[in-house]
Protein backbone atom coordinates (compact mmCIF):
# COMPACT_ATOMS: atom_id res chain seq x y z
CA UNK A 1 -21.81 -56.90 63.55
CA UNK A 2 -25.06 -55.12 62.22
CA UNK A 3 -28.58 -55.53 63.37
CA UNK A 4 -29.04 -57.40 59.97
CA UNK A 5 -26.38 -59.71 60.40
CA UNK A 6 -27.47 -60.32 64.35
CA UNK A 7 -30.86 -61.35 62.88
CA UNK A 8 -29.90 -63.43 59.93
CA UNK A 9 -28.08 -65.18 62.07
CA UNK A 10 -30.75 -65.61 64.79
CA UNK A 11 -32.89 -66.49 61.97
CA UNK A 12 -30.67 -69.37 60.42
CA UNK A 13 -30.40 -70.93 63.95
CA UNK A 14 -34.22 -70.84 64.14
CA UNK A 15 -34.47 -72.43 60.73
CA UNK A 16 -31.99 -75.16 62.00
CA UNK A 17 -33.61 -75.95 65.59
CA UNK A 18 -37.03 -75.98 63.94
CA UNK A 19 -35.41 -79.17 61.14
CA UNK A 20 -33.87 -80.50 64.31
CA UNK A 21 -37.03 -80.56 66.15
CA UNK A 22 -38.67 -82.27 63.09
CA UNK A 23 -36.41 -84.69 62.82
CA UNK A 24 -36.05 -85.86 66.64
CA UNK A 25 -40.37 -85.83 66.36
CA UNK A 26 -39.93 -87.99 63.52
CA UNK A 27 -36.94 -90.30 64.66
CA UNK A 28 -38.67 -90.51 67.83
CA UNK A 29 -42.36 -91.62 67.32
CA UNK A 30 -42.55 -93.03 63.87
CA UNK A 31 -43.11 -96.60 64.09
CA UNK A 32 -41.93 -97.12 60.50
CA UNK A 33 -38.48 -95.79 60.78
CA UNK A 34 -36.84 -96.87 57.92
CA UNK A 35 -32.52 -97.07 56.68
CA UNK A 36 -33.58 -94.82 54.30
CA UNK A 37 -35.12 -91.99 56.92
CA UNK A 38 -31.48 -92.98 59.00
CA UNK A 39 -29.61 -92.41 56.33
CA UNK A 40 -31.27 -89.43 55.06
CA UNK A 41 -31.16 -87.84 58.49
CA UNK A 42 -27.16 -88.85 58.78
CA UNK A 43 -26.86 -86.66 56.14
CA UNK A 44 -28.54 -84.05 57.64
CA UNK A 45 -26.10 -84.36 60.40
CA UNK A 46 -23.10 -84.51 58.70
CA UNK A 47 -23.74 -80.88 56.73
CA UNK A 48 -22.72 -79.11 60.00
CA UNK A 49 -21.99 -79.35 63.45
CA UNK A 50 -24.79 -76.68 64.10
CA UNK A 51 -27.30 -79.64 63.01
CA UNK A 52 -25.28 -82.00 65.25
CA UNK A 53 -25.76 -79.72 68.15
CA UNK A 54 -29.53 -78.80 67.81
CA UNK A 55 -30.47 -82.30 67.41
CA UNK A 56 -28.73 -83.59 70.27
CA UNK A 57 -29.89 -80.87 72.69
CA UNK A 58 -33.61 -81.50 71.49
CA UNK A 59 -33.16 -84.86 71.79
CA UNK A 60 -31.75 -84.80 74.82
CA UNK A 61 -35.13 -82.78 76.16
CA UNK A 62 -37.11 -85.85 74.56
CA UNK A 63 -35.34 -88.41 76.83
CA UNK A 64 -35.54 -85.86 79.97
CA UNK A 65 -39.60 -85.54 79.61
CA UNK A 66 -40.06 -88.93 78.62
CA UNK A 67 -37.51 -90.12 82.13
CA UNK A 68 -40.32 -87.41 84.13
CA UNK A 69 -43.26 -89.13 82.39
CA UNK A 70 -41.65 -92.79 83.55
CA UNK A 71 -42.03 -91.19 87.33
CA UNK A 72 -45.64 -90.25 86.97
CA UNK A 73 -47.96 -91.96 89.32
CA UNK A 74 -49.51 -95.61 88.51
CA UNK A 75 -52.77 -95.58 87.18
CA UNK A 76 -52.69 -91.59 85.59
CA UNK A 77 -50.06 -92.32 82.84
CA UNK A 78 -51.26 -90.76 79.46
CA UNK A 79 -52.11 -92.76 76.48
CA UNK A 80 -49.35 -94.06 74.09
CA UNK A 81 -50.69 -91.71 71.67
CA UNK A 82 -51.12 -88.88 73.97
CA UNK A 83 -47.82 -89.37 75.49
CA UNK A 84 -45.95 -89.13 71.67
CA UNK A 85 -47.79 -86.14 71.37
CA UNK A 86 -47.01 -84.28 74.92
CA UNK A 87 -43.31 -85.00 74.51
CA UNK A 88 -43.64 -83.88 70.86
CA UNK A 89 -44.88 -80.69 72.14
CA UNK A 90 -42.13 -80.40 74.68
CA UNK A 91 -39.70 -80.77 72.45
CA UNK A 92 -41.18 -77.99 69.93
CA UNK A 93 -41.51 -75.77 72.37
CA UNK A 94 -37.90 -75.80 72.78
CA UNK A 95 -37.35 -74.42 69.20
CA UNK A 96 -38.67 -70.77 70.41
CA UNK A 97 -37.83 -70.50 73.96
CA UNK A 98 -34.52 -69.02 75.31
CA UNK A 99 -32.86 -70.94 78.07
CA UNK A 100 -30.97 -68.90 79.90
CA UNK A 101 -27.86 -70.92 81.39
CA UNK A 102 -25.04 -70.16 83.97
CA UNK A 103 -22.24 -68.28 82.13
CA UNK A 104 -20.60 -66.94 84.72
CA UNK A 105 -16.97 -66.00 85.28
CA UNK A 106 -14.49 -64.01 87.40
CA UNK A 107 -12.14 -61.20 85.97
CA UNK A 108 -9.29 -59.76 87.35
CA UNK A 109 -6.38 -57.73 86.34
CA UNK A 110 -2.73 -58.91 85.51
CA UNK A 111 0.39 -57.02 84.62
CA UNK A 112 0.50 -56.85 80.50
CA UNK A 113 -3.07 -58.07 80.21
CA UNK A 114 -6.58 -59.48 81.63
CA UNK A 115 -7.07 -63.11 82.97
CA UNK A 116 -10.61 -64.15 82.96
CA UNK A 117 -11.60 -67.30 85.14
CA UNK A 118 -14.46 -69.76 84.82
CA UNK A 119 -15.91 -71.73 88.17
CA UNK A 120 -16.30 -75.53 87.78
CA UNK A 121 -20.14 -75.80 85.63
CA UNK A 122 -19.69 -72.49 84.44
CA UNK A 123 -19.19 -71.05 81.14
CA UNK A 124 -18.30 -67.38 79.27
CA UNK A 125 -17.28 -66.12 76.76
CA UNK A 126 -14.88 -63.02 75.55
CA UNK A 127 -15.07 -60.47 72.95
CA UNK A 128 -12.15 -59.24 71.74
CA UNK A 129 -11.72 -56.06 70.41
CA UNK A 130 -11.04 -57.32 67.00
CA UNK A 131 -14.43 -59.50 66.75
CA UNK A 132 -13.06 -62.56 67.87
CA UNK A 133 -14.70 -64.84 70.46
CA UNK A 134 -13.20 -67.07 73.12
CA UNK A 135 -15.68 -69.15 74.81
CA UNK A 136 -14.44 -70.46 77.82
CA UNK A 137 -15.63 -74.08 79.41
CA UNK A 138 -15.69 -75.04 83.17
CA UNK A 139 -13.01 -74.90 85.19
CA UNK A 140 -10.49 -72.73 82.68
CA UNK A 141 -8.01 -69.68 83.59
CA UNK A 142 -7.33 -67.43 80.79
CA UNK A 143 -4.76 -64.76 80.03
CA UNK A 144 -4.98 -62.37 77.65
CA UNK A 145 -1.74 -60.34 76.71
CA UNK A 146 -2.91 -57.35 74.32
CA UNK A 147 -5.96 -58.21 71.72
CA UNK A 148 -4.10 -60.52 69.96
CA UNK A 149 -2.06 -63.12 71.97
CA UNK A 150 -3.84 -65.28 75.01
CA UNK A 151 -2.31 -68.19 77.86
CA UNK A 152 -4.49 -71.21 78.43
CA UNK A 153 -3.52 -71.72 81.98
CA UNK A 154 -5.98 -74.39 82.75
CA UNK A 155 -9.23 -76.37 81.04
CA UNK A 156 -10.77 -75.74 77.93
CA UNK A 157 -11.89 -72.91 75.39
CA UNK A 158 -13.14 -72.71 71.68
CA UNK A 159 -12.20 -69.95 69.43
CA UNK A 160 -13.36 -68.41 66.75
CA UNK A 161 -10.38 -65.57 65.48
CA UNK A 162 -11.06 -63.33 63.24
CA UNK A 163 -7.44 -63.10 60.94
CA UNK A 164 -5.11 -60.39 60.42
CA UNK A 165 -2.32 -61.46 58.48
CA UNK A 166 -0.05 -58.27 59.62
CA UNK A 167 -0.88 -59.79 63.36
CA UNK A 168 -1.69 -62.87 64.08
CA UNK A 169 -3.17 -64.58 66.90
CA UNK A 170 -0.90 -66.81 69.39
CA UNK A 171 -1.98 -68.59 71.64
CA UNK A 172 0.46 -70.42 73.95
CA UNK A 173 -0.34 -73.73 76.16
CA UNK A 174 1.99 -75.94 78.39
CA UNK A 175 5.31 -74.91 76.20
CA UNK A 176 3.16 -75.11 72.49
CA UNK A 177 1.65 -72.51 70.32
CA UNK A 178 -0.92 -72.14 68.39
CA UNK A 179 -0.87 -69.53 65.50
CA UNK A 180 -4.12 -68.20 63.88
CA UNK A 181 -4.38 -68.48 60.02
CA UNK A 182 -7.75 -67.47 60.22
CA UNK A 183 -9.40 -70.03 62.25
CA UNK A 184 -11.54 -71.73 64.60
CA UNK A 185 -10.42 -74.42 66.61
CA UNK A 186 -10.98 -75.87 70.59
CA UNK A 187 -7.93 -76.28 72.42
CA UNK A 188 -8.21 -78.85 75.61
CA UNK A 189 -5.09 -78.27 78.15
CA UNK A 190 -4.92 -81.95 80.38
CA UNK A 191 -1.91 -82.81 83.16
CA UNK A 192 -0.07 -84.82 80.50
CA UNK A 193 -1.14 -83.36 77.34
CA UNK A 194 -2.98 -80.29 74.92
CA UNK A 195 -5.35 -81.46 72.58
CA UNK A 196 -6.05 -78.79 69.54
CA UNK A 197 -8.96 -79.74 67.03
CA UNK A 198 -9.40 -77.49 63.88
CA UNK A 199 -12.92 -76.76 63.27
CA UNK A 200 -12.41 -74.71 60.17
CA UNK A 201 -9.84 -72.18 58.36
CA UNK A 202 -6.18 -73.68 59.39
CA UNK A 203 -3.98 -72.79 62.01
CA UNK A 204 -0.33 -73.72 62.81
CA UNK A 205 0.81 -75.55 65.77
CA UNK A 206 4.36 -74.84 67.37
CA UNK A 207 5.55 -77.62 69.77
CA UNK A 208 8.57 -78.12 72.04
CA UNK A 209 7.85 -81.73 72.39
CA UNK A 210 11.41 -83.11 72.08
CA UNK A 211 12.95 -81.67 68.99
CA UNK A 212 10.85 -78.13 67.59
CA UNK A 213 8.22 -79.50 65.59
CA UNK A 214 5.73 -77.15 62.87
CA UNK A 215 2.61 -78.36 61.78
CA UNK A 216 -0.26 -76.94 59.82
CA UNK A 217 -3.37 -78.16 60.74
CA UNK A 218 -6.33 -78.20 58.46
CA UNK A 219 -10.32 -78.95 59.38
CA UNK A 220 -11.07 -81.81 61.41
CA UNK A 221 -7.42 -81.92 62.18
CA UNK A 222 -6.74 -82.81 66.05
CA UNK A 223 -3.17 -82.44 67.19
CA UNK A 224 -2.18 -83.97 70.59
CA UNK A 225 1.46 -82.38 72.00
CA UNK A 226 2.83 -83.71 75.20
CA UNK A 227 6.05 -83.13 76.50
CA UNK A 228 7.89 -85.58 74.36
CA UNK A 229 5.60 -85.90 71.58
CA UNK A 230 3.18 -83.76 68.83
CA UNK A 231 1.05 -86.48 66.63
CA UNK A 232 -1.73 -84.87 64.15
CA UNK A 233 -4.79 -87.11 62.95
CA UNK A 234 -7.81 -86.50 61.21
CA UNK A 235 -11.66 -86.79 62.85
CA UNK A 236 -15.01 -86.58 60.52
CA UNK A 237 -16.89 -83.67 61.50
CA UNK A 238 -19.54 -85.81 63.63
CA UNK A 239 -16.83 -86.44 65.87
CA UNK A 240 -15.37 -82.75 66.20
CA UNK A 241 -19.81 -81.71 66.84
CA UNK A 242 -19.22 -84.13 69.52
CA UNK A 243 -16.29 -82.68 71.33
CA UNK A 244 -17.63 -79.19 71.34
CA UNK A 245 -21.37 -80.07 72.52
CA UNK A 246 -19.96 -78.49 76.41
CA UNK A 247 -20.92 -75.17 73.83
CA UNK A 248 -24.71 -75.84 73.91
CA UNK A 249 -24.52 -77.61 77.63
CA UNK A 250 -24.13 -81.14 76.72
CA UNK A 251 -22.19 -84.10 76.83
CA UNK A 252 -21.95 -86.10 74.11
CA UNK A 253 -20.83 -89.83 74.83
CA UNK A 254 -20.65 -92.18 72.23
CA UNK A 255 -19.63 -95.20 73.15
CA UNK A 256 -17.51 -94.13 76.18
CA UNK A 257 -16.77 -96.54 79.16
CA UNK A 258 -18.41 -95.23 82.33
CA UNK A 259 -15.11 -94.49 84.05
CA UNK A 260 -14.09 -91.92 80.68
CA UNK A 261 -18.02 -90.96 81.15
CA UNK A 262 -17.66 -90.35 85.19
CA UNK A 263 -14.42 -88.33 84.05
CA UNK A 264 -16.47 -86.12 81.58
CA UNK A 265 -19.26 -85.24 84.43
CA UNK A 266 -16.88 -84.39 87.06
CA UNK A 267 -15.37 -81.69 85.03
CA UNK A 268 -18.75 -79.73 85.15
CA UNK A 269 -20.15 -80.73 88.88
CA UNK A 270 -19.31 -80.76 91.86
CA UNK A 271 -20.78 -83.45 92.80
CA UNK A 272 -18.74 -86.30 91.86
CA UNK A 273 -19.25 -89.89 90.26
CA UNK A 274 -17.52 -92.82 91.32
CA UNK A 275 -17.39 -95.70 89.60
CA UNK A 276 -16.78 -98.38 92.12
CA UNK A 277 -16.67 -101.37 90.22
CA UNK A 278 -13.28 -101.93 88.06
CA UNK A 279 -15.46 -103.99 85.64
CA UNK A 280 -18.48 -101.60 85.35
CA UNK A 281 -16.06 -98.83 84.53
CA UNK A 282 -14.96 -100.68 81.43
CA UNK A 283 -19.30 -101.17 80.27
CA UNK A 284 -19.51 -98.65 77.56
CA UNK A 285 -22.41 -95.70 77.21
CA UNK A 286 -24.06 -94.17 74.18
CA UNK A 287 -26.12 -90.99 74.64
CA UNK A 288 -26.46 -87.28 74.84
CA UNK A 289 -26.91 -85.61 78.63
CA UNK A 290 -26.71 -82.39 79.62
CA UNK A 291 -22.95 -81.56 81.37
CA UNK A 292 -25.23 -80.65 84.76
CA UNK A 293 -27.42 -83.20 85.06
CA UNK A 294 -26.06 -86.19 87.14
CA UNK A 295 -29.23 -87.72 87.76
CA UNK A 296 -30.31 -88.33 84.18
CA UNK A 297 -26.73 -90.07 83.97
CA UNK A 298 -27.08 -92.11 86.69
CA UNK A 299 -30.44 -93.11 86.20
CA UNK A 300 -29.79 -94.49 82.36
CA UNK A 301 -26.77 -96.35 83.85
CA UNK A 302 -29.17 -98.03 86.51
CA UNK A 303 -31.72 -98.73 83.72
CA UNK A 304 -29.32 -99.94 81.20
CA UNK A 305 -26.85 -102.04 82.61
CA UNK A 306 -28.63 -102.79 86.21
CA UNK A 307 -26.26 -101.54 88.16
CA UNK A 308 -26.52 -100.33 91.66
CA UNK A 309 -26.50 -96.17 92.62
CA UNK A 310 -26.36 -94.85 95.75
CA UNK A 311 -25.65 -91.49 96.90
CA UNK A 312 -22.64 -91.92 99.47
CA UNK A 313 -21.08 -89.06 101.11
CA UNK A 314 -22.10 -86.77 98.48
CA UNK A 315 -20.45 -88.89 95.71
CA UNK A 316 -22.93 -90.96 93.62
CA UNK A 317 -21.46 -94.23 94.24
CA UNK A 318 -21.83 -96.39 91.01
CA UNK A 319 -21.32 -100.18 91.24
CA UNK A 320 -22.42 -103.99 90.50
């Protein structure tokens, strides 16, 4: 890539954080929101998951300041006014600062290849020789066999291959393949089963579930294969942005019950949540957090639904 490509593109995503921030400022402290601003900025959204993810990670920093406001001292709170505008500020700021954030990963060498490994919170990501990229999420074992095959041994990874019709790129999971057709998709490996969502470009799936099955996938295509079974079905793009906000350091939960939410969190920390209550596990959460931070989870569940948190053991105990 050439210096004028690395700054177009550092350029575009500057454009796009800076209509992000915009709209969050807008969404957030107009007190004439209209269906017709909604509407206008679900369109937004829906152009591409880039928008999805900006907006959610600035509006994620809006909740976070406003949640450190709420635990200022009585009697030194700032004015409604002045408040709208502080957080507003916070939340511009973010357009034009860095954040640097843990992507961090062991490497170590194989027979026939390189295996790269990713601790549980961490993230990294691989350039191949080729171009590609192979962004790894917590918790995931890689192998790569030459520059243009690669094992998902465990967890999760996005990729974005660059093609090469006279060599294409496999990638093989829990008995399936993958087959690059000049493509990027995520791949999620589970116990029971591989989930494979097709961001753009199309890719073909291989799968020994029971009898040898082929499939094409196109975009917003997600594939599940288990042992016994490969079943294909289609996802807007919304819901695709929200699978792959662990990219930009965020979990996106829409409408997911706080035992699936609990799940999500205790992929990326080590401290763990526990839903203790078989009923409060089935409540259901809307809302954008970032992966690390437990607290700001456990705090809108206390808020929202009244339940009781208590740090027990190192877990945070969650229950009625």
């Amino acid at each position: 890539m050439t210096h004028f490509e690395d700054t177009a593109q550092a350029e575009t995503a500057l454009a796009i954080r800076s209509e992000a921030s915009r709209w969050v400022i807008a969404r957030r402290s107009s007190a004439a929101w209209t269906d017709q601003d909604q509407t206008a900025l679900d369109n937004w959204l829906a152009e591409s998951p880039a928008h999805l993810l900006a907006y959610w990670r600035l509006d994620a920093a809006w909740s976070q300041t406003e949640r450190l406001n709420a635990l200022r001292k009585p009697g030194i709170a700032p004015s409604p006014k002045k408040r709208v505008s502080r957080v507003a500020g916070a939340v511009a700021a973010l357009v034009t600062v860095t954040m640097l954030v843990g992507v961090t990963a062991s490497y170590f060498q194989r027979s026939a290849g390189k295996t790269y490994e990713t601790p549980i919170g961490g993230r990294f990501t691989v350039a191949l020789a080729d171009g590609s990229k192979i962004e790894l999420n917590t918790d995931t074992v890689l192998h790569l066999s030459g520059t243009r095959g690669a094992t998902l041994e465990r967890g999760e990874a996005y990729f974005q291959i660059k093609h090469d019709a006279n060599h294409p790129f496999e990638l093989s999971v829990s008995g399936h393949r993958v087959v690059d057709l000049g493509t990027k998709f995520s791949v999620r490996k589970d116990a029971d089963r591989v989930e494979v969502a097709l961001v753009e470009g199309s890719a073909r799936i291989e799968s020994d579930a029971g009898n040898m099955r082929v499939a094409v996938l196109r975009p917003g295509d997600v594939a599940i294969a288990t042992q016994r079974a490969l079943t294909i079905s289609k996802k807007p793009v919304a819901d695709l942005g929200n699978e792959l906000a662990w990219r930009h350091d965020m979990l996106a939960l829409k409408y997911a019950t706080l035992a699936d939410a609990a799940k999500e969190f205790n992929r990326y920390n080590r401290t763990k949540i526990v839903i203790a209550d078989a009923r409060a596990a089935q409540l259901t959460i809307y809302g954008n957090f970032p992966t690390k931070d437990v607290a700001a989870f456990a705090d809108a569940v206390q808020v929202s639904f009244k339940l009781h948190v208590e740090n027990l053991n190192g877990e945070i105990v969650i229950s009625r």
